[in-house]
N, C-alpha and C. Protein backbone atom coordinates (compact mmCIF):
# COMPACT_ATOMS: atom_id res chain seq x y z
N UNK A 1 0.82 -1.18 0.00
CA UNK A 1 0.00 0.00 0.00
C UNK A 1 0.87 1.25 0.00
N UNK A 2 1.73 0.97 0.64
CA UNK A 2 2.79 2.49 1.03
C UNK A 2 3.49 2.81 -0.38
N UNK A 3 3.77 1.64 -1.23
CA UNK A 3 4.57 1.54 -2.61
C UNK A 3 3.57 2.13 -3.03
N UNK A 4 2.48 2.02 -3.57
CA UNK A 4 1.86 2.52 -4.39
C UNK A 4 1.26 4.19 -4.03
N UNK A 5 1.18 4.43 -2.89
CA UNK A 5 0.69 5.66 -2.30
C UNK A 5 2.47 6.46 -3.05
N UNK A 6 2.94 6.16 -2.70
CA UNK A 6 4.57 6.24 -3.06
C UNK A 6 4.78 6.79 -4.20
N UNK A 7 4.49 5.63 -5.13
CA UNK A 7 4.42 5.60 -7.05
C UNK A 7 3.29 6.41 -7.45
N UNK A 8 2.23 6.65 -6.58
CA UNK A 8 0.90 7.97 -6.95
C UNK A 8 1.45 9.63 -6.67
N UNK A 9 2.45 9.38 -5.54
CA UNK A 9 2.51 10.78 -5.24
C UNK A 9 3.93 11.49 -6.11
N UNK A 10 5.14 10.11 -6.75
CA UNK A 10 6.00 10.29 -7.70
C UNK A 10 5.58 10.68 -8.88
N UNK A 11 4.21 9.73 -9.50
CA UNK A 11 3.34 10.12 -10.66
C UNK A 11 2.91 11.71 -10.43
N UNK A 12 1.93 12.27 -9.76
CA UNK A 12 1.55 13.25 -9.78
C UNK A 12 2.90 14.67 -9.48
N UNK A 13 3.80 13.99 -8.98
CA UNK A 13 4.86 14.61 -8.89
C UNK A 13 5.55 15.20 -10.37
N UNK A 14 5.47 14.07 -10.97
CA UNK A 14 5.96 14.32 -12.52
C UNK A 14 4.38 14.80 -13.18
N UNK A 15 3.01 14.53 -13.27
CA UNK A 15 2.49 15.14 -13.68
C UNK A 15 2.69 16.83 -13.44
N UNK A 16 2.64 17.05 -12.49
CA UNK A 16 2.68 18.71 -12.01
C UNK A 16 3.65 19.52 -12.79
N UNK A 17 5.43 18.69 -13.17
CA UNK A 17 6.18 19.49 -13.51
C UNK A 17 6.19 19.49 -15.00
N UNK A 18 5.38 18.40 -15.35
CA UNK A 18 5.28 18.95 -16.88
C UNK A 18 4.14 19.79 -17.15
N UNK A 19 2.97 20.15 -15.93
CA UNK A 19 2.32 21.08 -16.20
C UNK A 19 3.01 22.69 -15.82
N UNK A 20 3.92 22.27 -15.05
CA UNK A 20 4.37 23.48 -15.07
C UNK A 20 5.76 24.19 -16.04
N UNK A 21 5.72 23.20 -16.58
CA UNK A 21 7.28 23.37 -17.98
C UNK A 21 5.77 23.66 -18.83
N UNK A 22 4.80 23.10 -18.79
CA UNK A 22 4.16 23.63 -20.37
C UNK A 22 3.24 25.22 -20.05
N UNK A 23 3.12 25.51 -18.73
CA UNK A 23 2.73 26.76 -18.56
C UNK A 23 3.94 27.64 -18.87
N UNK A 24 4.90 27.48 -18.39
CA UNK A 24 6.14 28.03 -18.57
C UNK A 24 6.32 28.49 -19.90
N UNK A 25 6.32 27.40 -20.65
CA UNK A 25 6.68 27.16 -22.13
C UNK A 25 5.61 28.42 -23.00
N UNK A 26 4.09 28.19 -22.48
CA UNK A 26 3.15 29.11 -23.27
C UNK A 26 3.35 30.82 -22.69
N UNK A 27 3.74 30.72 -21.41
CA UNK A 27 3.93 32.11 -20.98
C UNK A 27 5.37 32.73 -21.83
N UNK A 28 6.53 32.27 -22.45
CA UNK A 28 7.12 32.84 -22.71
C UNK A 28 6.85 33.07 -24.39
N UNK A 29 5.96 32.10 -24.57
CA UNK A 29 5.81 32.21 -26.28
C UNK A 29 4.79 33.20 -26.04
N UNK A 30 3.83 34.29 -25.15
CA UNK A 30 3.04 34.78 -25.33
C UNK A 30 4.09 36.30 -25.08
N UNK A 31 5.00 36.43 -24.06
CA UNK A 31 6.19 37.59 -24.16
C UNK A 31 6.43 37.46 -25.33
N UNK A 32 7.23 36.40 -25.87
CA UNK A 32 7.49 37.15 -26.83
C UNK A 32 6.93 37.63 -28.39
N UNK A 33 5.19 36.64 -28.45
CA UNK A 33 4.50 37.68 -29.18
C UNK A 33 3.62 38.77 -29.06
N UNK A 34 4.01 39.65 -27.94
CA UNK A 34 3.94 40.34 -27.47
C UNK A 34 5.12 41.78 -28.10
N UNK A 35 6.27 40.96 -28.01
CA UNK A 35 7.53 42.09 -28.30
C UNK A 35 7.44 42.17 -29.90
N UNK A 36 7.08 40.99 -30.39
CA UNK A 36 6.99 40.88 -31.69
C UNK A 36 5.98 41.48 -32.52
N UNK A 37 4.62 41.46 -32.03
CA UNK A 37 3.88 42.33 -32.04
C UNK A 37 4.40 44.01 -31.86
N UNK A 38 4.79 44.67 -30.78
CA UNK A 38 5.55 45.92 -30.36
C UNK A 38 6.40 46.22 -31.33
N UNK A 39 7.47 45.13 -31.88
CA UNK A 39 8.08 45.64 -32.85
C UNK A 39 8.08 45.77 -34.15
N UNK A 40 6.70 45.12 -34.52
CA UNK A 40 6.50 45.38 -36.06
C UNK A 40 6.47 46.40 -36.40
N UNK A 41 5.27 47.50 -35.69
CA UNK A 41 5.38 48.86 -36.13
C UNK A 41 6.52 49.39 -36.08
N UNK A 42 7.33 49.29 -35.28
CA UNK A 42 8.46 50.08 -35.42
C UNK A 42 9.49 49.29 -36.74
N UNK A 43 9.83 48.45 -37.08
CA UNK A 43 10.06 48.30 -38.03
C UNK A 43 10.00 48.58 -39.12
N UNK A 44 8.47 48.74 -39.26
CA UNK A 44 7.76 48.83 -40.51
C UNK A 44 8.03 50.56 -40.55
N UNK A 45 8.47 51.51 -39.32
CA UNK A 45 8.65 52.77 -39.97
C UNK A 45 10.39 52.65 -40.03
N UNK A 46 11.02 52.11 -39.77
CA UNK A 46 12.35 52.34 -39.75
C UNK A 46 12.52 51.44 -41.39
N UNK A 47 11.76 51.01 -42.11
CA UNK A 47 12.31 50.43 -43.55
C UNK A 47 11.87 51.58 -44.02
N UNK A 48 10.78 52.66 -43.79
CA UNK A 48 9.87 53.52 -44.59
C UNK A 48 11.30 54.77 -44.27
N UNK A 49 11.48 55.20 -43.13
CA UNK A 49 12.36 55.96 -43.30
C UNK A 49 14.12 55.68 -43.70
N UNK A 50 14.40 54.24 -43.98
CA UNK A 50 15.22 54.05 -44.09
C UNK A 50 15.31 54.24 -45.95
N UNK A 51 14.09 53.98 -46.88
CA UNK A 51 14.02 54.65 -47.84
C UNK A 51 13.64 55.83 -47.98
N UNK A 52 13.24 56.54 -47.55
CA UNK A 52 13.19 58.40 -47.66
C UNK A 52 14.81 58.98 -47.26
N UNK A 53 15.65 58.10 -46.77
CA UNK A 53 17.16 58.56 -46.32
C UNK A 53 17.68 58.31 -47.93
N UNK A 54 17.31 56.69 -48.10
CA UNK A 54 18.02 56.68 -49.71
C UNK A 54 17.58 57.86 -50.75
N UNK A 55 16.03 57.99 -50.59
CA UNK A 55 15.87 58.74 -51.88
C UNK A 55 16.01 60.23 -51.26
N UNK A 56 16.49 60.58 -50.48
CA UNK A 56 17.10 62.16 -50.15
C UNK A 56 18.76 62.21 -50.34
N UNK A 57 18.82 60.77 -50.24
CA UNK A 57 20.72 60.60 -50.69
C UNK A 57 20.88 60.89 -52.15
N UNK A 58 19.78 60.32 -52.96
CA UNK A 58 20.03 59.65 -54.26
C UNK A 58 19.67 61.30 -55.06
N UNK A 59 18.48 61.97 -54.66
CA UNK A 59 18.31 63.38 -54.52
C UNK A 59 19.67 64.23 -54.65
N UNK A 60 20.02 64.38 -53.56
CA UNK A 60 21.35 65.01 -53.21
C UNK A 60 22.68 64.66 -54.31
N UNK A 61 22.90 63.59 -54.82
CA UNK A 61 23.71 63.01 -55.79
C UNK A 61 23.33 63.91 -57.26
N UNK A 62 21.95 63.50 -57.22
CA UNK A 62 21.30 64.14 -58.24
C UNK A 62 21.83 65.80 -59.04
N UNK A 63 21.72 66.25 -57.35
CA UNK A 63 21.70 67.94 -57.40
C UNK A 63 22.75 68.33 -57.59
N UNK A 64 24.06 67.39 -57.36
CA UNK A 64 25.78 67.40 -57.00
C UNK A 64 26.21 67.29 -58.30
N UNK A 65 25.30 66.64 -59.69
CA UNK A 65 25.78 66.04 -60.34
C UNK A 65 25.20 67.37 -61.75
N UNK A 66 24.09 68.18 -61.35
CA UNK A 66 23.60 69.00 -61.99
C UNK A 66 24.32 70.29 -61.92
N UNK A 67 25.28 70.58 -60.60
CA UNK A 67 25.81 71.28 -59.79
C UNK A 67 27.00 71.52 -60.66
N UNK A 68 27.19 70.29 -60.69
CA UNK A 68 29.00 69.93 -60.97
C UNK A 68 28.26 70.12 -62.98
N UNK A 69 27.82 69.88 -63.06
CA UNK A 69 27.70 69.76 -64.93
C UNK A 69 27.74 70.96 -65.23
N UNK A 70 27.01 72.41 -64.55
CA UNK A 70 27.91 73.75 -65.47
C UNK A 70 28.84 73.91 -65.35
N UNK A 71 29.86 73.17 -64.33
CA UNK A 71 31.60 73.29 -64.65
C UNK A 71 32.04 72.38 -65.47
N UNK A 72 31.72 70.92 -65.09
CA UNK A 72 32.48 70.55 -66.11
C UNK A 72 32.36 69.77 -67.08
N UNK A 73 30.86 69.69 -67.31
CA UNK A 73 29.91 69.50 -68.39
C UNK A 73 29.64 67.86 -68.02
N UNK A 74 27.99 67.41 -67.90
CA UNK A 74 27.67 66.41 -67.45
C UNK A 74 28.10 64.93 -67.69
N UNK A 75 28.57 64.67 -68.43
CA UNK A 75 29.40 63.51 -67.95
C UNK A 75 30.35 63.10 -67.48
N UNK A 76 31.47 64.19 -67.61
CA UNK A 76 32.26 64.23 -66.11
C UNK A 76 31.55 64.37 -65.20
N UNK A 77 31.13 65.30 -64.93
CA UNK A 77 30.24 65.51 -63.55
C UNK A 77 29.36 64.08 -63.28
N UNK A 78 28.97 63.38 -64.06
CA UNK A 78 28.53 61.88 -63.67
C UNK A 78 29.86 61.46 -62.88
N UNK A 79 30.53 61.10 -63.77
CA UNK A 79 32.01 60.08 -63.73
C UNK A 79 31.89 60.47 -62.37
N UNK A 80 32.15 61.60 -62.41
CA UNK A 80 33.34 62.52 -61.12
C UNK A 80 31.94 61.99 -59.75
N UNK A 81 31.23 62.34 -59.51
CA UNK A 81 30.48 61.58 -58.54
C UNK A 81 30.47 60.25 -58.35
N UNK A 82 29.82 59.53 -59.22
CA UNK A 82 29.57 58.19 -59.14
C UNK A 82 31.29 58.04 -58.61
N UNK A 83 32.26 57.91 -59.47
CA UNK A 83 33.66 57.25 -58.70
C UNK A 83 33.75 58.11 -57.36
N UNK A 84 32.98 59.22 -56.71
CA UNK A 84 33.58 59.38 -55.28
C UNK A 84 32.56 58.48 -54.47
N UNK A 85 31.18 58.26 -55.07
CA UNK A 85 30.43 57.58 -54.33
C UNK A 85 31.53 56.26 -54.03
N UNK A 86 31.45 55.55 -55.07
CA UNK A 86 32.33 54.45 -54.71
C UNK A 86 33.30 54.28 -54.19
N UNK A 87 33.80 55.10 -54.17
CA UNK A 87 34.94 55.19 -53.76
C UNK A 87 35.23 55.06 -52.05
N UNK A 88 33.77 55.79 -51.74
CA UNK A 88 33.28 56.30 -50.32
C UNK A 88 32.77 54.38 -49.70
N UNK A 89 32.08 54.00 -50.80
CA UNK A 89 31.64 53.00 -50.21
C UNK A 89 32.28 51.81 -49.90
N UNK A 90 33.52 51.83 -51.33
CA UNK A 90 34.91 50.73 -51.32
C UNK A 90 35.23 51.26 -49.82
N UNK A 91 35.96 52.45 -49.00
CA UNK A 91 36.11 52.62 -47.83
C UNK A 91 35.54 51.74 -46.64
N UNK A 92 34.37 52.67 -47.05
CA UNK A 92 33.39 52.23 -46.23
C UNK A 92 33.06 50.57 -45.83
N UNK A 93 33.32 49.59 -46.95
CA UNK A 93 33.65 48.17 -46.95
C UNK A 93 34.56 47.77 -46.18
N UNK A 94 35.97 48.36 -46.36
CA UNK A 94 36.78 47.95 -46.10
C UNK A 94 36.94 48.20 -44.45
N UNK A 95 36.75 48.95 -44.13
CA UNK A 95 36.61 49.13 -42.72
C UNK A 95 35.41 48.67 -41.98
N UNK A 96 34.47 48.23 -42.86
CA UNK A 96 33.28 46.84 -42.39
C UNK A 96 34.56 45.53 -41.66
N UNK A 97 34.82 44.88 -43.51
CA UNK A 97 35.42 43.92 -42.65
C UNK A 97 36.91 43.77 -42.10
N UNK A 98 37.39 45.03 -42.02
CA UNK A 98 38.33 44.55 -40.90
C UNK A 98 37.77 44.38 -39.12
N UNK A 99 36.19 45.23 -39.49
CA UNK A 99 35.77 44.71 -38.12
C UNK A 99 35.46 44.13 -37.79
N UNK A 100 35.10 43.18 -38.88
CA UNK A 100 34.60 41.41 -38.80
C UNK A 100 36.08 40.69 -38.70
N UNK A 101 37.17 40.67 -39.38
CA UNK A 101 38.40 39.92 -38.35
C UNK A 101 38.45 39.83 -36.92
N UNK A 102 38.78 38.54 -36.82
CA UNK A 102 39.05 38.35 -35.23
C UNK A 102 39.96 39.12 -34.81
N UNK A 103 40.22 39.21 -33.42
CA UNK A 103 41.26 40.44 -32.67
C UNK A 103 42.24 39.42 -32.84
N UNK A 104 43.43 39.83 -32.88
CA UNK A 104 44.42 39.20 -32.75
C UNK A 104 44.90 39.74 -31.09
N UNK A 105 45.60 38.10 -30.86
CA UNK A 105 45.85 38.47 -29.11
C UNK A 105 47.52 38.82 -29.32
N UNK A 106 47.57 38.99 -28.00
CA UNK A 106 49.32 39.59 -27.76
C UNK A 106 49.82 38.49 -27.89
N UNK A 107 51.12 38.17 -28.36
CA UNK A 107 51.65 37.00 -27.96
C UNK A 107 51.63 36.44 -29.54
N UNK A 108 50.48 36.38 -29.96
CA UNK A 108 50.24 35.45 -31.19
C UNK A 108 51.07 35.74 -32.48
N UNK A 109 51.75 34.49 -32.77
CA UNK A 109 52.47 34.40 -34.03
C UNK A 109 51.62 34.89 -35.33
């Protein structure tokens, strides 16, 4: 009798903790569609203003390039932009991934 009172209260023992791993489990899937929810909108304006930045960049190129063409007549004035854009952005790469290399430690051959 005591074995089995025993093996009922081990059973319900393990029943309980998988009710409480699966409450667990639904409370954190409800945080986090919760945050996920919270952060759509903001997303959804940071792609919207992240294109009004391009097309005020692409603008600005525009005006640099109309700017530059009564000096030195528009297709230099293309050339002459477009190669500083790139030029800006080859930089701009290159100092991406040297920040993606690992650190090198002291010591190391």
């Amino acid at each position: 009798m005591e074995d089995e009172s025993l093996a009922s209260l081990v059973g319900r023992t393990i029943e309980d903790a998988r009710a409480v791993v699966s409450a667990e489990i639904a409370l954190y899937k409800a945080r986090a569609g919760e945050r996920i929810t919270a952060y759509k909108g903001a997303v959804t304006f940071f792609a919207i203003a992240g294109v009004l930045a391009l097309c005020g960049f692409i603008a600005l190129l525009v005006g640099l390039i109309l700017s530059l063409a009564t000096l030195i007549g528009p297709g230099l004035a293309t050339a002459a932009v477009v190669l500083t854009v790139f030029a800006l952005a080859g930089v701009l790469a290159m100092i991406g991934k040297g920040r993606l290399a690992p650190p090198k430690l002291d010591g190391a051959a």
